[in-house]
Protein backbone atom coordinates (compact mmCIF):
# COMPACT_ATOMS: atom_id res chain seq x y z
CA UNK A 1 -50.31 -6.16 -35.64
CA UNK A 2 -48.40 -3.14 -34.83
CA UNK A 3 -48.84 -3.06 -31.40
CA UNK A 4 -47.32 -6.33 -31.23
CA UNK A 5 -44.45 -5.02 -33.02
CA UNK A 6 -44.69 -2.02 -30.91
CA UNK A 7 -44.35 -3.67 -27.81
CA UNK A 8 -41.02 -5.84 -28.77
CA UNK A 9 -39.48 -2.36 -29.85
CA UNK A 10 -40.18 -1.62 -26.40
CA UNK A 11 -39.08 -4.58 -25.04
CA UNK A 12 -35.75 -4.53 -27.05
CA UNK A 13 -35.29 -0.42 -26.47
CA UNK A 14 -35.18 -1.20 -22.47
CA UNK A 15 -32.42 -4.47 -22.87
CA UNK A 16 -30.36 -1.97 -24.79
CA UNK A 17 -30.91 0.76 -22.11
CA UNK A 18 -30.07 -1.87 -19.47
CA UNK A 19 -27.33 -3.35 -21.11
CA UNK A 20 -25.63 0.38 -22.03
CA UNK A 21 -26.13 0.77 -18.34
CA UNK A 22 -24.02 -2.66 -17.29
CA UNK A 23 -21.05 -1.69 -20.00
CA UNK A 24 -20.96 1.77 -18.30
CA UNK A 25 -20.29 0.26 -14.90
CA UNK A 26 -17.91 -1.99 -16.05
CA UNK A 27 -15.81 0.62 -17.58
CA UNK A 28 -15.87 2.98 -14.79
CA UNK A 29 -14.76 -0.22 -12.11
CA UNK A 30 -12.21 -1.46 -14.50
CA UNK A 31 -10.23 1.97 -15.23
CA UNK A 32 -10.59 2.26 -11.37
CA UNK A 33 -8.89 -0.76 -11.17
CA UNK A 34 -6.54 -0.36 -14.01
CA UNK A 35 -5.51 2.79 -12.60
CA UNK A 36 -3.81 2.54 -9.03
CA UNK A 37 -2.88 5.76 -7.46
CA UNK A 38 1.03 6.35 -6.91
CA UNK A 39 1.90 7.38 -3.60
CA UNK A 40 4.66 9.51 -3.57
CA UNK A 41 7.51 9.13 -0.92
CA UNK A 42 10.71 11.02 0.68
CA UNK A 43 12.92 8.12 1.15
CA UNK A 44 16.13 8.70 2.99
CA UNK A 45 18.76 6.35 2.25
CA UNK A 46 22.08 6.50 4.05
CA UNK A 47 24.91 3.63 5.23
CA UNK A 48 23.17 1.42 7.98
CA UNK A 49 25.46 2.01 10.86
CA UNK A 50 24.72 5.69 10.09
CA UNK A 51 20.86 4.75 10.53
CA UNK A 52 21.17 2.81 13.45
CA UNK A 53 23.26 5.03 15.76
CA UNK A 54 20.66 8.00 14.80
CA UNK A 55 17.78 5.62 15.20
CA UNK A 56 18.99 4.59 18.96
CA UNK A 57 20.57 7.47 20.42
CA UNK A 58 18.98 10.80 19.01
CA UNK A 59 15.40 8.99 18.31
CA UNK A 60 14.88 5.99 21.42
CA UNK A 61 14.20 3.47 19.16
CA UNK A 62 15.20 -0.21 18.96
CA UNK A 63 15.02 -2.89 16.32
CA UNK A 64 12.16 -4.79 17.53
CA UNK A 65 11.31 -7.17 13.99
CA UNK A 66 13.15 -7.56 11.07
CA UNK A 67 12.81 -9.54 8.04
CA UNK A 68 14.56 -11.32 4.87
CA UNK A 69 12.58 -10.49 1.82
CA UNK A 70 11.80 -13.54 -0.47
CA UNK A 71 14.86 -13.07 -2.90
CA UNK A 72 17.53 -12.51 -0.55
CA UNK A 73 17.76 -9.05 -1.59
CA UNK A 74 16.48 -7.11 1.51
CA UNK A 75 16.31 -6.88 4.67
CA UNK A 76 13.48 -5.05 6.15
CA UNK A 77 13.55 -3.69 10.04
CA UNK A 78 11.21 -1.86 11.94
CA UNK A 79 12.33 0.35 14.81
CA UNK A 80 10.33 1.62 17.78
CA UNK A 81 10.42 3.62 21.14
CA UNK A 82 8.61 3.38 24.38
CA UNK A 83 7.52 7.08 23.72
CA UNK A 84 5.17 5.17 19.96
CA UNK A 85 7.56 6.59 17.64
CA UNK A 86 8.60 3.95 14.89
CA UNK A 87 10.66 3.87 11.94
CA UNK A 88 10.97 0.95 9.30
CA UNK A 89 14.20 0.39 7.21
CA UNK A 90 14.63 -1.22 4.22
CA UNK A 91 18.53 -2.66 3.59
CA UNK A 92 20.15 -3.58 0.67
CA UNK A 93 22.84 -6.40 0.22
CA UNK A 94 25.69 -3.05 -0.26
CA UNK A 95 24.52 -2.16 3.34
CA UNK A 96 22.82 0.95 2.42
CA UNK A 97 19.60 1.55 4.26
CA UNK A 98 16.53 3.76 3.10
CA UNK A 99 13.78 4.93 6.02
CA UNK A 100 11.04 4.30 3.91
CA UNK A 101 8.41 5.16 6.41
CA UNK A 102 7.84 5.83 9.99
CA UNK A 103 5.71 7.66 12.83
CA UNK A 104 4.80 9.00 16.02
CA UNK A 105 2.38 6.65 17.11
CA UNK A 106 1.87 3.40 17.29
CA UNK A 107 0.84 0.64 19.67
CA UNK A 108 2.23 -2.67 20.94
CA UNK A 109 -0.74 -5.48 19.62
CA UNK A 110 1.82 -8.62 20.49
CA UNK A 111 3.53 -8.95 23.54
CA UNK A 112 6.38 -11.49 23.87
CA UNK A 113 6.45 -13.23 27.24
């Protein structure tokens, strides 16, 4: 009689092991989730006709895309050079433009005939 009793302890000791186990994994995916990691940015922001004459004459690039965010609110603009250097700009309805991000490399994947 006790072994039978002995052997359902077991039983019910491992589902508790396993389901510790499970409840430890979802806590570890779902602060990992919860918990996005901030990147952390120099923007420059600056009147857009300052932007673009420093963009095309001290940098080589042209505007090559832009566009209209959902709202109406922005416009966003990506500048590049023959040489790979790129910039993107982000514009507000005031006309004030922030460089949110660019780079020295990059690489034409669509070519307009």
């Amino acid at each position: 009689m006790f072994k039978k009793y002995n052997n359902q302890l077991i039983i019910i000791h491992h589902i508790s092991k396993y389901f510790l186990i499970i409840m430890i994994c979802f806590h570890f995916s779902n602060s990992a989730l919860a918990n996005p990691k901030k990147i952390i940015k120099n923007v420059i922001c600056k009147e857009k006709s300052i932007f673009k004459d420093f963009l095309e004459n001290s940098q080589n690039e042209k505007l090559i895309w832009f566009g209209l965010s959902e709202d109406g609110s922005t416009i966003t603009e990506l500048f590049s050079s023959s040489t790979g250097s790129w910039t993107i700009l982000e514009t507000d309805t005031n006309g004030i433009s922030c460089a949110t991000i660019g780079g020295k490399d990059s690489q034409n994947l669509i070519y307009n005939q």
